[in-house]
PDB file of N, CA and C in Angstrom:
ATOM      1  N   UNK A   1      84.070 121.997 117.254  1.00  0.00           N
ATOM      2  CA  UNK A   1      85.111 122.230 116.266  1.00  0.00           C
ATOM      3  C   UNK A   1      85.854 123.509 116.656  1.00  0.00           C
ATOM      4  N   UNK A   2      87.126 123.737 116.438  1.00  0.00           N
ATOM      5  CA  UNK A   2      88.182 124.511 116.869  1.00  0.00           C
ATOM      6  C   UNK A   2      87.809 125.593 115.673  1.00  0.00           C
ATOM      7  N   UNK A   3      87.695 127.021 116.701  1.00  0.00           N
ATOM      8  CA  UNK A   3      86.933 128.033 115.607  1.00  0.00           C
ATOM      9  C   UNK A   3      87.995 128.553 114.628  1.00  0.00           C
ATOM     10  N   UNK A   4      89.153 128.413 115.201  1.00  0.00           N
ATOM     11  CA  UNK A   4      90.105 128.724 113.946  1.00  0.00           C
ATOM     12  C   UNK A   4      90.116 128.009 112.914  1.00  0.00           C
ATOM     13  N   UNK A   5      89.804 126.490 112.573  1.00  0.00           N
ATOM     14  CA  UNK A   5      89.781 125.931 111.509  1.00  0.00           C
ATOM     15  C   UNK A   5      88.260 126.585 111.134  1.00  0.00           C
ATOM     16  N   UNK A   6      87.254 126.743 110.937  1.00  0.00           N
ATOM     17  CA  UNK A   6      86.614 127.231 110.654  1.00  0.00           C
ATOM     18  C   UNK A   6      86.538 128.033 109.780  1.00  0.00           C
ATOM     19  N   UNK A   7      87.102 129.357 110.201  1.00  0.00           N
ATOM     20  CA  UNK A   7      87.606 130.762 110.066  1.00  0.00           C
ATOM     21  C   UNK A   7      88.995 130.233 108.689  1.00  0.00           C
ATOM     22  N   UNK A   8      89.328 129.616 108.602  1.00  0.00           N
ATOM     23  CA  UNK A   8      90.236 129.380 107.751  1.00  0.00           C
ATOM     24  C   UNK A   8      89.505 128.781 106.486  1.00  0.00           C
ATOM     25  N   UNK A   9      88.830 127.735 106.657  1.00  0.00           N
ATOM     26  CA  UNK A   9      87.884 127.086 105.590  1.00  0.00           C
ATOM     27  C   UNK A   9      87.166 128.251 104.794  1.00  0.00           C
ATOM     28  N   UNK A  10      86.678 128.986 105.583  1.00  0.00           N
ATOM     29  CA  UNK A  10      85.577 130.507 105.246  1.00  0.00           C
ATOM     30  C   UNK A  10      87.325 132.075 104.540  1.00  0.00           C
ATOM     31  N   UNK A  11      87.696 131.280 104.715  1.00  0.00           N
ATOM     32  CA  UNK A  11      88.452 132.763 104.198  1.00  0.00           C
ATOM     33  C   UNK A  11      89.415 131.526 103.181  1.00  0.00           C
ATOM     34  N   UNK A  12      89.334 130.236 102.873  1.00  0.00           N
ATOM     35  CA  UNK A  12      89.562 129.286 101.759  1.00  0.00           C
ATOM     36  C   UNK A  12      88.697 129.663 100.381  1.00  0.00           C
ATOM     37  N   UNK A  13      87.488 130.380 100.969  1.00  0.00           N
ATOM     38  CA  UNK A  13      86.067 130.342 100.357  1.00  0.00           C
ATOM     39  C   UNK A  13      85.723 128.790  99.454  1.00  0.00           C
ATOM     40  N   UNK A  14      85.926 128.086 100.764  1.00  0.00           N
ATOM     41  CA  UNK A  14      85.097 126.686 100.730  1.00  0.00           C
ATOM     42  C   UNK A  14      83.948 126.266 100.771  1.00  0.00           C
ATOM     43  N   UNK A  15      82.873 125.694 100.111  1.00  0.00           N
ATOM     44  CA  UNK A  15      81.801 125.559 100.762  1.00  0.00           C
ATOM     45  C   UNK A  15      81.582 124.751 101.449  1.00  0.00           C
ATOM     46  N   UNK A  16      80.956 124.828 102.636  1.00  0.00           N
ATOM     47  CA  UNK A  16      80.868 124.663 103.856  1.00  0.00           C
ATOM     48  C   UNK A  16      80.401 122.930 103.852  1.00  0.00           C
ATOM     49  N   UNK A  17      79.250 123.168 103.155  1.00  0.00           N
ATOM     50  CA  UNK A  17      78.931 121.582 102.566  1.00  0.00           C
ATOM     51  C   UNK A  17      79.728 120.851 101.752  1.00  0.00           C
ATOM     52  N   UNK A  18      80.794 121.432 101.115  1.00  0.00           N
ATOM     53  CA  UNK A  18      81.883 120.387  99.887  1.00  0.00           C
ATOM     54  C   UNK A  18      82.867 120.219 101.025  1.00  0.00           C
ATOM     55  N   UNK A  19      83.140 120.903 101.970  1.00  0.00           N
ATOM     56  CA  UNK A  19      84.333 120.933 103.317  1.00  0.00           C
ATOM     57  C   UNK A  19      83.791 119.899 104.027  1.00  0.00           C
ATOM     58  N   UNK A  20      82.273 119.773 104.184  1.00  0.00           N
ATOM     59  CA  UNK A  20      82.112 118.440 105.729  1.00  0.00           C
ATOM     60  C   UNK A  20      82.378 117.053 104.414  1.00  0.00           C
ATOM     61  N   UNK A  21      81.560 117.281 103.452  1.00  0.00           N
ATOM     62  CA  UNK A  21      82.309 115.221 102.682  1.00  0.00           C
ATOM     63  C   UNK A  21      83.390 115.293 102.597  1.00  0.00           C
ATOM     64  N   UNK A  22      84.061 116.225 102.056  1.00  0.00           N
ATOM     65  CA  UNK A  22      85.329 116.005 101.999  1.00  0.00           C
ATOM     66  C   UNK A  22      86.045 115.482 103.083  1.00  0.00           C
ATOM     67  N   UNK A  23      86.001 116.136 104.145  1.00  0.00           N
ATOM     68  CA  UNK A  23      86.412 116.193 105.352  1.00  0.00           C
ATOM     69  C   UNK A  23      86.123 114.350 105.920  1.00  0.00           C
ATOM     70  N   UNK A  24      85.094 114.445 105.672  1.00  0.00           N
ATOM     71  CA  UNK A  24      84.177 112.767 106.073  1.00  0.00           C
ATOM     72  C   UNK A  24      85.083 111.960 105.566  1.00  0.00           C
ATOM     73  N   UNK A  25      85.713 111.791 104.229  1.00  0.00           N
ATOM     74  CA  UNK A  25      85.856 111.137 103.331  1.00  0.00           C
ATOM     75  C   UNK A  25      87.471 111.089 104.024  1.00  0.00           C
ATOM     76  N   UNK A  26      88.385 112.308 103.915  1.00  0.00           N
ATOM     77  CA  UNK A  26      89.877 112.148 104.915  1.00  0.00           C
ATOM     78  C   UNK A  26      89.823 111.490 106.508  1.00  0.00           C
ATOM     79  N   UNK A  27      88.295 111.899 107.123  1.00  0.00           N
ATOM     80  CA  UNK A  27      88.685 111.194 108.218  1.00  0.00           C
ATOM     81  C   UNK A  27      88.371 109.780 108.215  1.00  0.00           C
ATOM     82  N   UNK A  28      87.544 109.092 107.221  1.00  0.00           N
ATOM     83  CA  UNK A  28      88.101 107.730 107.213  1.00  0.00           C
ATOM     84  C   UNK A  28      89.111 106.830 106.850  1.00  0.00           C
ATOM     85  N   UNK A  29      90.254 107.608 106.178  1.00  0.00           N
ATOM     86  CA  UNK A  29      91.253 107.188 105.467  1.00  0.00           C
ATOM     87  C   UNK A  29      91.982 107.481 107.030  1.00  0.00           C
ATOM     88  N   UNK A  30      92.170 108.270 107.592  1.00  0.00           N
ATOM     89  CA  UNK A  30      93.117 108.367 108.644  1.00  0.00           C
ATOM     90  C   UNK A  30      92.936 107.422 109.678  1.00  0.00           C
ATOM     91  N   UNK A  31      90.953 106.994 109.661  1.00  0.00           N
ATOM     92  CA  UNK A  31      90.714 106.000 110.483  1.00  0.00           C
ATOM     93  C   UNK A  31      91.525 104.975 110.323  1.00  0.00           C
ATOM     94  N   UNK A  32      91.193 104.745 108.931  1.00  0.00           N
ATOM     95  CA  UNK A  32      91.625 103.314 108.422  1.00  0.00           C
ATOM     96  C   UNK A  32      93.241 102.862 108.921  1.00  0.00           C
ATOM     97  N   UNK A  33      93.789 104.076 108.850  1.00  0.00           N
ATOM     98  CA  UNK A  33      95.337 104.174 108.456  1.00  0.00           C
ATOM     99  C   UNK A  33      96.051 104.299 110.373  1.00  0.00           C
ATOM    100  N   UNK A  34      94.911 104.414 111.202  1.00  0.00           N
ATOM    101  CA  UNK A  34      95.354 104.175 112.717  1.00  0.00           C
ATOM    102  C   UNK A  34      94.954 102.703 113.052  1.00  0.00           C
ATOM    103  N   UNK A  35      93.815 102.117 112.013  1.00  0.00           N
ATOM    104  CA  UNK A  35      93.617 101.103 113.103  1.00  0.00           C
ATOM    105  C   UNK A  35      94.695 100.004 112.020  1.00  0.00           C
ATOM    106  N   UNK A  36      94.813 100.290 110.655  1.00  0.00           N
ATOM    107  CA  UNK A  36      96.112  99.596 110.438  1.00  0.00           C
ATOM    108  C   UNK A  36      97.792  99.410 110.894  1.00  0.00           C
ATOM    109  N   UNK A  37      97.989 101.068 111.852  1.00  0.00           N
ATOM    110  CA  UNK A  37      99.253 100.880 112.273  1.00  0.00           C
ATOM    111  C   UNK A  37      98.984  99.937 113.689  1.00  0.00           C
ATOM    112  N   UNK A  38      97.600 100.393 114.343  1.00  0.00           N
ATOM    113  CA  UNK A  38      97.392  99.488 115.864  1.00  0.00           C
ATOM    114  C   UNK A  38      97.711  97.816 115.309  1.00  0.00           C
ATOM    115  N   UNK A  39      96.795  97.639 114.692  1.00  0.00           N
ATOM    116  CA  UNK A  39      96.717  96.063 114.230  1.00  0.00           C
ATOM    117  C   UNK A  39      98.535  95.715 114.178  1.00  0.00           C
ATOM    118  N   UNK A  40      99.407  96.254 113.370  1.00  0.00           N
ATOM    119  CA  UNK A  40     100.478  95.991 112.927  1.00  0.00           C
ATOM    120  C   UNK A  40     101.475  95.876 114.142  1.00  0.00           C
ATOM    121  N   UNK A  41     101.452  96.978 115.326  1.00  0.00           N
ATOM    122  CA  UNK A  41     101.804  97.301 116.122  1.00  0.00           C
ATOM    123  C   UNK A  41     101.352  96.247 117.187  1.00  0.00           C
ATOM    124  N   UNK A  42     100.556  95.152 117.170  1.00  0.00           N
ATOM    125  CA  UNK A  42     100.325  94.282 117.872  1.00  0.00           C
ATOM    126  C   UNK A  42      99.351  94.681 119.667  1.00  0.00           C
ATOM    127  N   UNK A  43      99.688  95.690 120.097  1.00  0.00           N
ATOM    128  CA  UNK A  43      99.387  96.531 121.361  1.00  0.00           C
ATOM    129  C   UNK A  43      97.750  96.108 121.105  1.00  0.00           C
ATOM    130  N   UNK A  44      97.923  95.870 123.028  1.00  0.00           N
ATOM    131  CA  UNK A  44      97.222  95.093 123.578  1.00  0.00           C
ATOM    132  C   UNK A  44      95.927  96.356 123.816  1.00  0.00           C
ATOM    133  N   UNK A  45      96.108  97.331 124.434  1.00  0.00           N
ATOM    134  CA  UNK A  45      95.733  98.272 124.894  1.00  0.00           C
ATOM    135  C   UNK A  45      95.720  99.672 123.476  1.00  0.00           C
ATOM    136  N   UNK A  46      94.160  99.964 123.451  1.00  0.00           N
ATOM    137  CA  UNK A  46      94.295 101.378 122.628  1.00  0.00           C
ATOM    138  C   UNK A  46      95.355 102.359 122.248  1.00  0.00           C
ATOM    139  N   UNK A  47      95.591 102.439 121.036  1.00  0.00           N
ATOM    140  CA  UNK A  47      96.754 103.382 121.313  1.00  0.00           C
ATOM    141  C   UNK A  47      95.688 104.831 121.272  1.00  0.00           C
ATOM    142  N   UNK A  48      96.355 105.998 122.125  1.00  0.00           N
ATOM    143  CA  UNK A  48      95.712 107.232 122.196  1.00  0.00           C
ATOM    144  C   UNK A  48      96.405 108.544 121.266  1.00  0.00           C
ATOM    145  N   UNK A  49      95.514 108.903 120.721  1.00  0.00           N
ATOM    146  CA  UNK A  49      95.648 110.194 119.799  1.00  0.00           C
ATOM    147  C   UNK A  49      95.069 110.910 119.954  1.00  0.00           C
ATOM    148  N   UNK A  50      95.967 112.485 120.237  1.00  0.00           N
ATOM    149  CA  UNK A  50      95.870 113.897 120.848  1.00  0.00           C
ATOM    150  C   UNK A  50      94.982 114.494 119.698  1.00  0.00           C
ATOM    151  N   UNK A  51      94.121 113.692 119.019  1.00  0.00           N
ATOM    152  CA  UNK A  51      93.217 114.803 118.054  1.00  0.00           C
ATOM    153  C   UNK A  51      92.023 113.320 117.914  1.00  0.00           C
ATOM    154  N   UNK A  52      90.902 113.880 117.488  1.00  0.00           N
ATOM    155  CA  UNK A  52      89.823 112.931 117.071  1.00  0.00           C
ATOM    156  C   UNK A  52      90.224 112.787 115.707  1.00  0.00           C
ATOM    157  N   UNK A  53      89.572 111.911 114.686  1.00  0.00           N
ATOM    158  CA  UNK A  53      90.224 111.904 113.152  1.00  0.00           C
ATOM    159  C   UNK A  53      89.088 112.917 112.536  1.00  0.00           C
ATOM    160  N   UNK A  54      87.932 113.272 112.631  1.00  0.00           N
ATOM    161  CA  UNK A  54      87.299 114.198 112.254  1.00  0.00           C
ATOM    162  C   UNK A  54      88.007 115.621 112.391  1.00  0.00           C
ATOM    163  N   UNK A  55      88.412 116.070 113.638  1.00  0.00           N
ATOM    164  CA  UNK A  55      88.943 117.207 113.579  1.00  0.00           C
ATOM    165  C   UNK A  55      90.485 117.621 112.800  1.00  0.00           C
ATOM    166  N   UNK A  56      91.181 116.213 113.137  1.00  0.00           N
ATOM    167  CA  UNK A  56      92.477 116.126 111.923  1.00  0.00           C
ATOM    168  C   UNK A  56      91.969 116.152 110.966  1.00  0.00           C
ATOM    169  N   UNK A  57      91.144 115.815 109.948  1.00  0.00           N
ATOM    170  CA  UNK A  57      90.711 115.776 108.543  1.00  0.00           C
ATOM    171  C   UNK A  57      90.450 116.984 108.578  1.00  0.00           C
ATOM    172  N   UNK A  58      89.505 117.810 109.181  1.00  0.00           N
ATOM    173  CA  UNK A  58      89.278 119.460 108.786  1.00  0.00           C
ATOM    174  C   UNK A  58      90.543 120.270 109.047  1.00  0.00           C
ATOM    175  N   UNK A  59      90.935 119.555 109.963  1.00  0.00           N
ATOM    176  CA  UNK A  59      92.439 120.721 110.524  1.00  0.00           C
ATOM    177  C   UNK A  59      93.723 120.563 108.748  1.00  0.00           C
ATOM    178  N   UNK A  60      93.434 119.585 108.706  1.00  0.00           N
ATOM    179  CA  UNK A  60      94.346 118.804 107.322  1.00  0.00           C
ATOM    180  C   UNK A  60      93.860 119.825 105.674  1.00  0.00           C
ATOM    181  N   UNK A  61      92.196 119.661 105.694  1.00  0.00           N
ATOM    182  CA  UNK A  61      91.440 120.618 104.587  1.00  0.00           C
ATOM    183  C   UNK A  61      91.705 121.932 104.739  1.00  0.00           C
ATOM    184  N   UNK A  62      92.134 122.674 106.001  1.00  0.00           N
ATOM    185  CA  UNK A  62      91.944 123.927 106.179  1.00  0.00           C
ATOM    186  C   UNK A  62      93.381 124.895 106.088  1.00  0.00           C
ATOM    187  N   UNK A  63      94.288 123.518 106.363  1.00  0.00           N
ATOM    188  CA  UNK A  63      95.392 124.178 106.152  1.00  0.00           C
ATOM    189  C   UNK A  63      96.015 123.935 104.794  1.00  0.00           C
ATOM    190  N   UNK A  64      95.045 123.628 103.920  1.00  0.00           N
ATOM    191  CA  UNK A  64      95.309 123.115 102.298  1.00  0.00           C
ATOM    192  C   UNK A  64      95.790 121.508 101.724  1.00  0.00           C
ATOM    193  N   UNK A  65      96.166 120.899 102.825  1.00  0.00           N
ATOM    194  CA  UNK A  65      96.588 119.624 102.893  1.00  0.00           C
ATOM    195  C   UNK A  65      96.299 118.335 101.728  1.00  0.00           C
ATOM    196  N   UNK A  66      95.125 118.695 101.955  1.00  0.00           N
ATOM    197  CA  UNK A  66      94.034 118.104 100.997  1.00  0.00           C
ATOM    198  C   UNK A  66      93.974 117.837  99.648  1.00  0.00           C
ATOM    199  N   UNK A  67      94.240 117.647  98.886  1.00  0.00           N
ATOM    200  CA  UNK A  67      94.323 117.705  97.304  1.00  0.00           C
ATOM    201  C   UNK A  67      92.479 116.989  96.739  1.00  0.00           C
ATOM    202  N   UNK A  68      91.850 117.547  96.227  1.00  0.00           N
ATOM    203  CA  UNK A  68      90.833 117.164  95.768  1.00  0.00           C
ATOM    204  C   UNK A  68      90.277 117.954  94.378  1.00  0.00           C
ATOM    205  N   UNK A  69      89.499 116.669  93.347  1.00  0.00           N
ATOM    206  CA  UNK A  69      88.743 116.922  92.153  1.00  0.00           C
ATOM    207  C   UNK A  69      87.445 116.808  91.946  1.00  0.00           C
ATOM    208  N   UNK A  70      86.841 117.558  91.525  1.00  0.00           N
ATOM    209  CA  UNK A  70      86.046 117.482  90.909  1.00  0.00           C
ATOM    210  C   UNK A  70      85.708 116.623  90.091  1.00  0.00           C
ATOM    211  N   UNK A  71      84.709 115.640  90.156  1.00  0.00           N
ATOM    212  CA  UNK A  71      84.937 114.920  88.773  1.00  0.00           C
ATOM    213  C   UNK A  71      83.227 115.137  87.645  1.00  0.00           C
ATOM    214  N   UNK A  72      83.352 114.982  86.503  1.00  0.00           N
ATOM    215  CA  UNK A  72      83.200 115.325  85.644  1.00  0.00           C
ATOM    216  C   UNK A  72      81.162 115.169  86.119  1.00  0.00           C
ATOM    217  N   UNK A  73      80.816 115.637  85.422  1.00  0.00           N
ATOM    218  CA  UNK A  73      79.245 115.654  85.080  1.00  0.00           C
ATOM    219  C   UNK A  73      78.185 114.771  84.093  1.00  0.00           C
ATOM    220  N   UNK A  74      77.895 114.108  84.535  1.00  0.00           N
ATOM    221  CA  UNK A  74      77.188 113.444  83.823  1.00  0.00           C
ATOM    222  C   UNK A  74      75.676 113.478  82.869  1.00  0.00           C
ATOM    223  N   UNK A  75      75.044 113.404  81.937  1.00  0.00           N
ATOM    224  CA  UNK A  75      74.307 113.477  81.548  1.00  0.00           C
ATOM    225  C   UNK A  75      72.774 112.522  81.618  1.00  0.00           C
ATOM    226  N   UNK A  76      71.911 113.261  82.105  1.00  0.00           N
ATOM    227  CA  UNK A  76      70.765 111.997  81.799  1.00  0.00           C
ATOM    228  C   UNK A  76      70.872 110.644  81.397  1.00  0.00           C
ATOM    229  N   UNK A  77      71.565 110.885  79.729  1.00  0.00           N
ATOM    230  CA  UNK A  77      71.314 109.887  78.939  1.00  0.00           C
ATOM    231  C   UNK A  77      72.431 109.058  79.323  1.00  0.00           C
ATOM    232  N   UNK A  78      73.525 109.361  80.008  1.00  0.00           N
ATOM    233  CA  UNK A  78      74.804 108.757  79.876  1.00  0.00           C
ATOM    234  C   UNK A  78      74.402 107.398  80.343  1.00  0.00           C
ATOM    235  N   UNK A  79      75.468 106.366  80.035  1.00  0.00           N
ATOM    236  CA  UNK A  79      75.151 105.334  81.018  1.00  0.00           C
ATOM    237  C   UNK A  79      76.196 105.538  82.341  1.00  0.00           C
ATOM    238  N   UNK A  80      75.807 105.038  82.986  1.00  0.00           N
ATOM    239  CA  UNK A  80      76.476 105.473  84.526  1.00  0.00           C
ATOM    240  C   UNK A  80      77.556 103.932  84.867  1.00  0.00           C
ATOM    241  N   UNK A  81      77.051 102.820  84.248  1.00  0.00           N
ATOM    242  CA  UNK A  81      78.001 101.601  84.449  1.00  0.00           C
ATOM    243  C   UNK A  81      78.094 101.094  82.903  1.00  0.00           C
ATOM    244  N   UNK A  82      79.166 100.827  82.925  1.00  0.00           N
ATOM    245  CA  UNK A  82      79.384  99.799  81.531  1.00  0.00           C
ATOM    246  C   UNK A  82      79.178  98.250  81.791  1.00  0.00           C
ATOM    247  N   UNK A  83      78.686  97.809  80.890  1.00  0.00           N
ATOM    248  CA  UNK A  83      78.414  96.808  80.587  1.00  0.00           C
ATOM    249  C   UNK A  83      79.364  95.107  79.827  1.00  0.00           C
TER     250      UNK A  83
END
């Protein structure tokens, strides 16, 4: 990993562990969203991209890109699925 994104996440005061799911979670959407333009794009042959999608997803979190929530807390008793 490119130590400047790093160094950026840490002076975000991100935690380090909420930065890698997160991060996990953008680089499969970007996956998704290359192998939908390949498919569309018909090309026979790989198309090639100057970044891995893991390191775009952190490079994306670090430079604020990202929009993410928190979502709410649940209780013991709650039910977790409706019925």
């Amino acid at each position: 990993m490119d130590f400047e994104i790093s160094k950026k996440l840490e002076q975000n005061n991100q935690n380090k562990y909420e930065s890698v799911i997160i991060a996990a979670r953008v680089a499969r959407k970007i996956n998704s969203q290359r192998l939908a333009a390949a498919e569309q794009s018909g090309a026979e042959a790989p198309i090639k991209y100057p970044m891995k999608v893991t390191t775009e997803a952190l490079k994306e979190l670090a430079e604020g890109k990202v929009a993410f929530k928190y979502r709410e807390e649940t209780s013991a008793g709650d039910e977790l699925f409706s019925q």
